[in-house]
Protein backbone atom coordinates (compact mmCIF):
# COMPACT_ATOMS: atom_id res chain seq x y z
CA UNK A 1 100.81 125.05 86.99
CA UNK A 2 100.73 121.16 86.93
CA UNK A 3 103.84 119.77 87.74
CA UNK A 4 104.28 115.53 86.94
CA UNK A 5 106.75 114.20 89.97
CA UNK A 6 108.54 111.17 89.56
CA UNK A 7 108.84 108.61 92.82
CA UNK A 8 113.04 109.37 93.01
CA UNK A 9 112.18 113.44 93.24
CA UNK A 10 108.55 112.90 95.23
CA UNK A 11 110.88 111.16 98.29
CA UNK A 12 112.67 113.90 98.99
CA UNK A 13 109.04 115.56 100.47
CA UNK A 14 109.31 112.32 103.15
CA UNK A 15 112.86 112.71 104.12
CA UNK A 16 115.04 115.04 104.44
CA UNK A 17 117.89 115.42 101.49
CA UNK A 18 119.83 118.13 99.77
CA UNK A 19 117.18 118.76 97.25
CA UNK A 20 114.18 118.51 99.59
CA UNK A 21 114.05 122.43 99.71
CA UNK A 22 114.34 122.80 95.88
CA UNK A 23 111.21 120.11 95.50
CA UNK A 24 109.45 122.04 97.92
CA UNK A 25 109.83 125.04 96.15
CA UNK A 26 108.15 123.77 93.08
CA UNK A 27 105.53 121.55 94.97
CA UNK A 28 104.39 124.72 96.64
CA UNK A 29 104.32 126.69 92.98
CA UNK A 30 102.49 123.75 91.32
CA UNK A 31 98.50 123.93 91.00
CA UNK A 32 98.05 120.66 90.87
CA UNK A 33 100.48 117.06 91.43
CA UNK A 34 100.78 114.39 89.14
CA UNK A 35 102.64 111.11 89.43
CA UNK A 36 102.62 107.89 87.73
CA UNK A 37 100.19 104.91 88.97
CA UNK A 38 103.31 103.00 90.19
CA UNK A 39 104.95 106.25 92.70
CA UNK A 40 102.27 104.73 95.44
CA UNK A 41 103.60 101.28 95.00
CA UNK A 42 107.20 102.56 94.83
CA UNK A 43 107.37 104.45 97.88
CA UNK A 44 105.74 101.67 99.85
CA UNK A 45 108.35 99.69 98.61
CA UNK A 46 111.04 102.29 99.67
CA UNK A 47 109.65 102.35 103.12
CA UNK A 48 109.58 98.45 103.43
CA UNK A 49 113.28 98.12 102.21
CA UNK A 50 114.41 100.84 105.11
CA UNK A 51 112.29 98.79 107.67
CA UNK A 52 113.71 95.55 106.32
CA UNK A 53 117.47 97.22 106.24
CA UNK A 54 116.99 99.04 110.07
CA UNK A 55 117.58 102.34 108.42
CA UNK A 56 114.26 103.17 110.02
CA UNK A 57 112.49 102.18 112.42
CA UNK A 58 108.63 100.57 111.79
CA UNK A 59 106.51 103.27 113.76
CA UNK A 60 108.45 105.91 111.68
CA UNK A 61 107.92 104.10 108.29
CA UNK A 62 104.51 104.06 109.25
CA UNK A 63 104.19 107.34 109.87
CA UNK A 64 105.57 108.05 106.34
CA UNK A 65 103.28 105.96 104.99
CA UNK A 66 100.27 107.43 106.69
CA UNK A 67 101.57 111.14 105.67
CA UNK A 68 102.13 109.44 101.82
CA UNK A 69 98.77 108.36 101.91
CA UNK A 70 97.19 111.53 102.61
CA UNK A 71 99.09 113.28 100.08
CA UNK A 72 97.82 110.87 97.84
CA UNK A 73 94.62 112.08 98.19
CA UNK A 74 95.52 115.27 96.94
CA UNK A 75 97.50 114.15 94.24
CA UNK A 76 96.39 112.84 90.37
CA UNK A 77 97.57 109.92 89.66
CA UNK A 78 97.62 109.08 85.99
CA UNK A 79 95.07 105.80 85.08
CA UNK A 80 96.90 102.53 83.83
CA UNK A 81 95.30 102.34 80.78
CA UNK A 82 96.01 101.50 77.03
CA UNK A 83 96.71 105.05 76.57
CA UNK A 84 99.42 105.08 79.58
CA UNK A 85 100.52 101.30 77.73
CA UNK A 86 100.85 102.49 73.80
CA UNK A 87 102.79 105.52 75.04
CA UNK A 88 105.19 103.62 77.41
CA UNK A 89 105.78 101.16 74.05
CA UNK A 90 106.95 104.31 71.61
CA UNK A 91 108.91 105.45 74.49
CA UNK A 92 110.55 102.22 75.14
CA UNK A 93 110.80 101.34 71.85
CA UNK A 94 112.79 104.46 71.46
CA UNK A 95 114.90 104.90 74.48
CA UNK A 96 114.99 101.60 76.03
CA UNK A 97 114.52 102.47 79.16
CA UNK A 98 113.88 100.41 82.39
CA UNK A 99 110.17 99.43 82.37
CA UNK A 100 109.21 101.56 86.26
CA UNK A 101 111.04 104.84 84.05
CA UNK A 102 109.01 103.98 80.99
CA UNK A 103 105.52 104.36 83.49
CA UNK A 104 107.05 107.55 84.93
CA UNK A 105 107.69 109.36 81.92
CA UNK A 106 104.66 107.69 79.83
CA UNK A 107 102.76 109.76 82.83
CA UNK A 108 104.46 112.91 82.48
CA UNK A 109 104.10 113.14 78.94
CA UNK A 110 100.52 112.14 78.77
CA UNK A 111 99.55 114.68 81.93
CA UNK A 112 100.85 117.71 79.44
CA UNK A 113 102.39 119.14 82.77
CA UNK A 114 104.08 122.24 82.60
CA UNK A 115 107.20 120.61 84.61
CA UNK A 116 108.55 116.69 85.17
CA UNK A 117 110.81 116.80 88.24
CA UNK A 118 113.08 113.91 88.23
CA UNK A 119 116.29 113.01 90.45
CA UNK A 120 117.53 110.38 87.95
CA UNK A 121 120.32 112.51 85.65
CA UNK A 122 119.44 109.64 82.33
CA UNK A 123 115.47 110.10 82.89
CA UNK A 124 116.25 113.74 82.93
CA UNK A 125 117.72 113.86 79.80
CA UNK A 126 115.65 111.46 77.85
CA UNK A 127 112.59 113.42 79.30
CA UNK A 128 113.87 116.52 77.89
CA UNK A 129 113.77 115.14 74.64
CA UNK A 130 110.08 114.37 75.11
CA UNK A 131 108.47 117.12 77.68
CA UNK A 132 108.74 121.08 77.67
CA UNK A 133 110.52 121.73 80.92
CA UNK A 134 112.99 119.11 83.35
CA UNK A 135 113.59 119.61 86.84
CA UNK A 136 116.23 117.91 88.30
CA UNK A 137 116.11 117.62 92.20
């Protein structure tokens, strides 16, 4: 099964959190990984805010990062295209959602994934208006 990850949910792989085990449980069902072409740019960001903040140290963040990056060679990572654009502006245009959550669930709804795992309760619910099946982690 594919299964579309959003960057909130696709953290929890990195570090350790209540719902790590939960995402792990569907990252190890899924046949294949999709995320959005911002989750790369987002989780670098993550890790620069904890180095910047001392909630981690720099030769741990870049150990994340080096463990991100190999996942990301594994993952698919929808193309930021007119496609990705015209269906982020209906979904906008409907919800009015922040622009970062319009890319995420643009992506999930144009990889036809069986599953969108979110950890953000409102993109959750808007997402179930839009996508078969919601996982909140």
């Amino acid at each position: 099964m594919r299964v579309c990850v959003d960057t909130s949910s696709l953290w929890k792989k990195y570090v350790e959190d209540d719902h790590s085990d939960l995402l792990a449980q569907h990252l190890n069902e899924a046949d294949e990984v999709v995320v959005s072409p911002v989750t790369f740019l987002e989780l670098t960001a993550v890790l620069t805010r904890q180095v910047y903040q001392k909630e981690i140290s720099q030769s741990a963040a870049d150990l994340l990062a080096r463990e991100i990056a190999i996942d990301f060679d594994y993952f698919s990572v929808i193309e930021f295209n007119d496609n990705l654009c015209e269906c982020g502006m209906k979904l906008l245009n409907k919800y009015q959602l922040k622009t970062l959550d319009t890319i995420q669930l643009a992506s999930a709804v144009l990889s036809e994934s069986g599953i969108f795992i979110t950890s953000d309760l409102k993109l959750g619910k808007i997402a179930a208006r839009e996508i078969k099946k919601v996982a909140i982690v």
